[in-house]
Protein backbone atom coordinates (compact mmCIF):
# COMPACT_ATOMS: atom_id res chain seq x y z
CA UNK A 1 -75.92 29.54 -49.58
CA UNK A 2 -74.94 29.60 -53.32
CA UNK A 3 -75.81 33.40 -53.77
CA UNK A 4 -73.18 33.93 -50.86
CA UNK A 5 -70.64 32.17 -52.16
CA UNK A 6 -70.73 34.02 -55.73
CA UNK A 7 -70.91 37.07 -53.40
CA UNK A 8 -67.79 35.96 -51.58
CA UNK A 9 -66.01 34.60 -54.81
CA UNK A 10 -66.47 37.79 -56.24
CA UNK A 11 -65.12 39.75 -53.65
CA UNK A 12 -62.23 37.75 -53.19
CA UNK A 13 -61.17 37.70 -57.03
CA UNK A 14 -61.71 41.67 -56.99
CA UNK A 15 -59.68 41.64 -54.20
CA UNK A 16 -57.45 39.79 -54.33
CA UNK A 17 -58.20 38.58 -50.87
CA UNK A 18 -57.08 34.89 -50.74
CA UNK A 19 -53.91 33.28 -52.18
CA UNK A 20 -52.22 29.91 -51.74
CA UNK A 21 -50.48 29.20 -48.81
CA UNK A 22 -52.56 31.87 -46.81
CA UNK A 23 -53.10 30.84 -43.35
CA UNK A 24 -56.52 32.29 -42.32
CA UNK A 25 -57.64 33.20 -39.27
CA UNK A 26 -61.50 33.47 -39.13
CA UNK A 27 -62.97 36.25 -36.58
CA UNK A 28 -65.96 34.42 -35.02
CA UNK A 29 -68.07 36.72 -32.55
CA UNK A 30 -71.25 33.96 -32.86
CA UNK A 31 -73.42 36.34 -34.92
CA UNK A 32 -74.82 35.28 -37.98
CA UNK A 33 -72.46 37.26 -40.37
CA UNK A 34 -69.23 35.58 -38.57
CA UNK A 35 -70.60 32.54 -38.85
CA UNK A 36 -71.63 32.73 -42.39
CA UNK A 37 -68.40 33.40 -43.16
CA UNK A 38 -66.95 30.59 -41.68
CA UNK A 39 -69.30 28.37 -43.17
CA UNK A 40 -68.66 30.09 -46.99
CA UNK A 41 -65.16 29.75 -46.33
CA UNK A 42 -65.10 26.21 -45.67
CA UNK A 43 -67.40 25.51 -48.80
CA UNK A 44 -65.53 27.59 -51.02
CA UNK A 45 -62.21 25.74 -50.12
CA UNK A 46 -63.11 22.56 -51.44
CA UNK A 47 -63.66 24.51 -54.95
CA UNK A 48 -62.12 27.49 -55.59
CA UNK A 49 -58.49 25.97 -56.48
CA UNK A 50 -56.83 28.16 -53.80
CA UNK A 51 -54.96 26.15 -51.35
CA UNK A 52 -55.53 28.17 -47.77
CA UNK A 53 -55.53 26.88 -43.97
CA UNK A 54 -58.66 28.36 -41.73
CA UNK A 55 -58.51 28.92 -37.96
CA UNK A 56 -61.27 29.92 -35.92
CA UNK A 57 -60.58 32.71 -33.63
CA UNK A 58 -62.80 34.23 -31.03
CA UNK A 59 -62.47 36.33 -28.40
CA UNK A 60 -64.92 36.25 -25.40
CA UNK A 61 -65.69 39.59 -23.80
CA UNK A 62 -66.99 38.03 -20.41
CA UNK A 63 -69.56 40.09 -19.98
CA UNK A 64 -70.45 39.84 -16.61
CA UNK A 65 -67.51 38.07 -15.75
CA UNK A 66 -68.85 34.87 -17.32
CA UNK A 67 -67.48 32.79 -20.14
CA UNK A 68 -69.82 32.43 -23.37
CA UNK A 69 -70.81 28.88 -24.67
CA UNK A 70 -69.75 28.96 -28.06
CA UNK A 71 -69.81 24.74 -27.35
CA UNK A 72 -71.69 24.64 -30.70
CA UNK A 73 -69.21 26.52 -33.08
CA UNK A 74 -66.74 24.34 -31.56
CA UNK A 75 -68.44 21.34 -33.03
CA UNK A 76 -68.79 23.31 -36.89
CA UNK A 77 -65.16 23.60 -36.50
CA UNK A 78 -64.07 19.90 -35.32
CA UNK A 79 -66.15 18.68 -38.33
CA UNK A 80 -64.27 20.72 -40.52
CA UNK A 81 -61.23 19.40 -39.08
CA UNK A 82 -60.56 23.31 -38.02
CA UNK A 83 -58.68 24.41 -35.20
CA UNK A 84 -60.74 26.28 -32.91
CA UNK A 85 -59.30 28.85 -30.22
CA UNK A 86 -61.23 30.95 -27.92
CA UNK A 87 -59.17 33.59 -26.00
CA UNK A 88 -61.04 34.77 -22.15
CA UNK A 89 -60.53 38.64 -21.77
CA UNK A 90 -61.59 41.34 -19.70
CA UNK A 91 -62.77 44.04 -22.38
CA UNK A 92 -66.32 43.47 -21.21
CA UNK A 93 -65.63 44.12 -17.75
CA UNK A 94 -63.59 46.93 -18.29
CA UNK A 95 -65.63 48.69 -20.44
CA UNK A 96 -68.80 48.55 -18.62
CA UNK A 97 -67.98 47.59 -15.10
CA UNK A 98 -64.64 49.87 -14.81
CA UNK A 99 -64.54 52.19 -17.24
CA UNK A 100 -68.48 52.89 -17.65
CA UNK A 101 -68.53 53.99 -21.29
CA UNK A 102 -71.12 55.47 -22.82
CA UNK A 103 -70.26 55.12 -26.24
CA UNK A 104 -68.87 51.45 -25.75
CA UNK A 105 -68.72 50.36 -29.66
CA UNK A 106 -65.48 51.76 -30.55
CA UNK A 107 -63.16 51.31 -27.82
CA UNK A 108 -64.89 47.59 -27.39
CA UNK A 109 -64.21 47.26 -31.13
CA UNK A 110 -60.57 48.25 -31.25
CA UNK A 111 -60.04 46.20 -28.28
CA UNK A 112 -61.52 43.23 -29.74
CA UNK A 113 -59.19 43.55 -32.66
CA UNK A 114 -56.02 44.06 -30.60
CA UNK A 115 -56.88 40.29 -29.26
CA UNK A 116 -57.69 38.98 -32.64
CA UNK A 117 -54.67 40.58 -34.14
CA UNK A 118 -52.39 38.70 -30.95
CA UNK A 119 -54.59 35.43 -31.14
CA UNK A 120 -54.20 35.57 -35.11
CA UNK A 121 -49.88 35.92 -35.37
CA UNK A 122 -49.87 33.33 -32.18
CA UNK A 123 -51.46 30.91 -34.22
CA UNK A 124 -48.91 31.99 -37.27
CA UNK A 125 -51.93 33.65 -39.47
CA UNK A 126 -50.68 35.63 -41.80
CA UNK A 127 -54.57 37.38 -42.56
CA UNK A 128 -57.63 37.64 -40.76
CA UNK A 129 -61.14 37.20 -42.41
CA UNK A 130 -63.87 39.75 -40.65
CA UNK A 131 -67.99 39.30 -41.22
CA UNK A 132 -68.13 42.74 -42.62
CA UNK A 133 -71.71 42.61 -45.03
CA UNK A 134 -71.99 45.46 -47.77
CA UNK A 135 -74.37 47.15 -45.36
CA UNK A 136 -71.66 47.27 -42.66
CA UNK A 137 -69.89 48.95 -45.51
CA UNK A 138 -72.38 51.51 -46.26
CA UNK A 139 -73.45 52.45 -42.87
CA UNK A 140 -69.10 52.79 -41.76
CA UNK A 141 -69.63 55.17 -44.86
CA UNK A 142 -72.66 57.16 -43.35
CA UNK A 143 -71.15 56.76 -39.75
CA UNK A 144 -67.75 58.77 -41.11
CA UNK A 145 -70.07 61.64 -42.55
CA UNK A 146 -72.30 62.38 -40.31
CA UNK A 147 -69.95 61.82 -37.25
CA UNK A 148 -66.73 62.73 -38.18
CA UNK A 149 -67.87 65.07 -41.07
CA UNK A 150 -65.25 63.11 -43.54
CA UNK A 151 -65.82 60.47 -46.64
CA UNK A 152 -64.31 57.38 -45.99
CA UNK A 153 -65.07 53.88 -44.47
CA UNK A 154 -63.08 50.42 -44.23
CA UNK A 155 -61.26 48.52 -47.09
CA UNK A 156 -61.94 45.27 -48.49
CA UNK A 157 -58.32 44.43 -47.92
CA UNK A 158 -56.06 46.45 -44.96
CA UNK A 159 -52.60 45.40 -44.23
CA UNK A 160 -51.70 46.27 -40.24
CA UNK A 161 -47.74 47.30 -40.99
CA UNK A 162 -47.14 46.90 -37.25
CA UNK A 163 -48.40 43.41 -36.72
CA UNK A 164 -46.97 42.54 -40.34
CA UNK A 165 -51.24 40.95 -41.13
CA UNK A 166 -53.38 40.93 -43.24
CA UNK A 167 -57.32 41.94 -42.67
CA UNK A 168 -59.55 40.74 -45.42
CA UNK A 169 -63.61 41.28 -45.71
CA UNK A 170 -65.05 38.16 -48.04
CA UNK A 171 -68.85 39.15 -47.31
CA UNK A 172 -68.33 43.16 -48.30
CA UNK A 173 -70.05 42.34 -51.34
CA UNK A 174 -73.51 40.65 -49.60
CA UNK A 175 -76.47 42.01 -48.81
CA UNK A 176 -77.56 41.46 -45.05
CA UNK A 177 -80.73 40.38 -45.86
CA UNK A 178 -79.39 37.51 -47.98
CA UNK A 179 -76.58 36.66 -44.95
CA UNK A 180 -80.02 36.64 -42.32
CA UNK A 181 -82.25 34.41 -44.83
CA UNK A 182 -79.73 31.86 -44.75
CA UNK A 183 -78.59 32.12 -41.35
CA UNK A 184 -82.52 31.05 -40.85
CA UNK A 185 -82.38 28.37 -43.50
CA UNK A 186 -79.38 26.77 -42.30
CA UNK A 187 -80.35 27.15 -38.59
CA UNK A 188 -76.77 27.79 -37.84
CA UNK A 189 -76.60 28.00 -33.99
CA UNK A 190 -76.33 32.05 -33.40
CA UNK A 191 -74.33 33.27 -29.77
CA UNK A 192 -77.07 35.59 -28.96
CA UNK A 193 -74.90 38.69 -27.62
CA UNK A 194 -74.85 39.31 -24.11
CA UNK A 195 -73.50 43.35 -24.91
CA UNK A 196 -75.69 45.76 -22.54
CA UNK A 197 -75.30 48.30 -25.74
CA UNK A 198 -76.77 45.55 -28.14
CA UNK A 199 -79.29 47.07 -30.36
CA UNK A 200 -78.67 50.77 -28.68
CA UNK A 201 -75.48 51.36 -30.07
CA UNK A 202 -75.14 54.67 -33.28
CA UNK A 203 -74.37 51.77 -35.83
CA UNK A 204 -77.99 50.61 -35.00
CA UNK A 205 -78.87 53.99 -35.73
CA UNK A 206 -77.46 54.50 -39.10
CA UNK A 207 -79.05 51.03 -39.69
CA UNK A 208 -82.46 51.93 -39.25
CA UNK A 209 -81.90 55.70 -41.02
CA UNK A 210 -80.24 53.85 -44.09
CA UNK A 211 -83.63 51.82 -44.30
CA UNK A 212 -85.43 54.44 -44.11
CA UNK A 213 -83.41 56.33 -47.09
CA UNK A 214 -83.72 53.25 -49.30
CA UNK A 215 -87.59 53.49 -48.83
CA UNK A 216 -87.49 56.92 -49.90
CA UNK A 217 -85.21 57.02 -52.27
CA UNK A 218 -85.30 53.83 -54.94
CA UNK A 219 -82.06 52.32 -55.44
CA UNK A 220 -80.39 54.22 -52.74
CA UNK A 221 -78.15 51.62 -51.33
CA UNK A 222 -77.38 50.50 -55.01
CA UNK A 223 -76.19 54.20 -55.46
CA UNK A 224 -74.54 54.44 -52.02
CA UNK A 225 -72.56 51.48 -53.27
CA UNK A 226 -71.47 52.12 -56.63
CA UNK A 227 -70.52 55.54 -54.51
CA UNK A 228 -68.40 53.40 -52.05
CA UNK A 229 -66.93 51.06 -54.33
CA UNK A 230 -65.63 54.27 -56.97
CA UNK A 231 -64.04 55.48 -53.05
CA UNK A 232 -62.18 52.36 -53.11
CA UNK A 233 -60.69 52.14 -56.69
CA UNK A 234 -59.40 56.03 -56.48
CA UNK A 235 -57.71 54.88 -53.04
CA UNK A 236 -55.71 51.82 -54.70
């Protein structure tokens, strides 16, 4: 876990991510990166001589029409002495029952975010922390080129005017591998998705092609990254 919290510290220093006073509220889907991220921010609180509040914010998709047991998050959070809220919706329902999408990712995602972005000024957040890993990063990048034929991808730090928030990424600096070796160490108690797009979806495409690049080409992602992180400084 100590890699992923110089990961995160760096990130949030670059940043400027976290400040005191900030009332944080964590997006928790159950995968491993959310819940590394709720377990670095936790650590890095009793350290890092920023005073912040965290909140724990999910939002179930009921897929199926059936809640998710997330009973074991619940019980990282009431250790931490962290308030917990899970919000019941209908996105899951509506986007493969009703609506029958067959690109699901990006309508579920922006849906997803609407609720978080609701749950997170309810609970008087004034920023919300997302999983995002650098590979996330890099394959948003690829995603943007080859599908919208443009150079871009998400920042480490977005403010949403219209909901007056904050959205902050403290893991864009860490490698997935490292985030899925200590998921495995830690045996931290993964929500195996229930998503009928899980593992079919174009993001799992540019996963696989960007491992195949880095294969072929040494240092690729290093490149891709020093690429995507020169993006970022020209758009401050």
């Amino acid at each position: 876990m100590q890699k992923i919290l110089g990961y995160m510290r760096k990130a949030i220093n670059n940043y400027s991510m976290i400040s005191d006073g900030d009332k944080i509220g964590v997006g928790i889907s159950g995968g491993k990166d959310s819940l590394i991220l709720l377990l670095g921010l936790i650590r890095l609180k009793k350290f890092i001589n920023i005073n912040f509040e965290i909140v724990g914010l999910t939002a179930d998709l009921m897929f199926d029409n059936k809640p998710t047991d997330f009973i074991e998050i619940k019980k990282i959070c009431d250790e931490n002495n962290i308030k917990y809220v899970i919000e019941k919706t209908n996105i899951g329902p509506i986007i493969f029952d009703i609506r029958q999408e067959k690109n699901p990712c990006s309508l579920c995602s922006r849906m997803r975010r609407g609720v978080l972005h609701d749950l997170a000024k309810r609970e008087g957040c004034n920023k919300i922390a997302l999983g995002h890993n650098s590979d996330d990063w890099l394959e948003t990048f690829l995603m943007n080129l080859f599908n919208e034929g443009r150079i871009g991808t998400f920042l480490p730090v977005t403010y949403l005017s219209i909901k007056d928030i904050y959205m902050i990424r403290p893991l864009i600096l860490t490698p997935e591998n490292i985030i899925k070796n200590t998921a495995n160490k830690l045996n931290i108690p993964i929500v195996k998705s229930r998503c009928p797009a899980d593992g079919h979806s174009k993001r799992e495409w540019t996963k696989n092609y960007l491992l195949k690049l880095e294969k072929d080409i040494p240092d690729f992602k290093k490149k891709l990254m020093s690429a995507v992180v020169n993006f970022y400084k020209s758009k401050k």
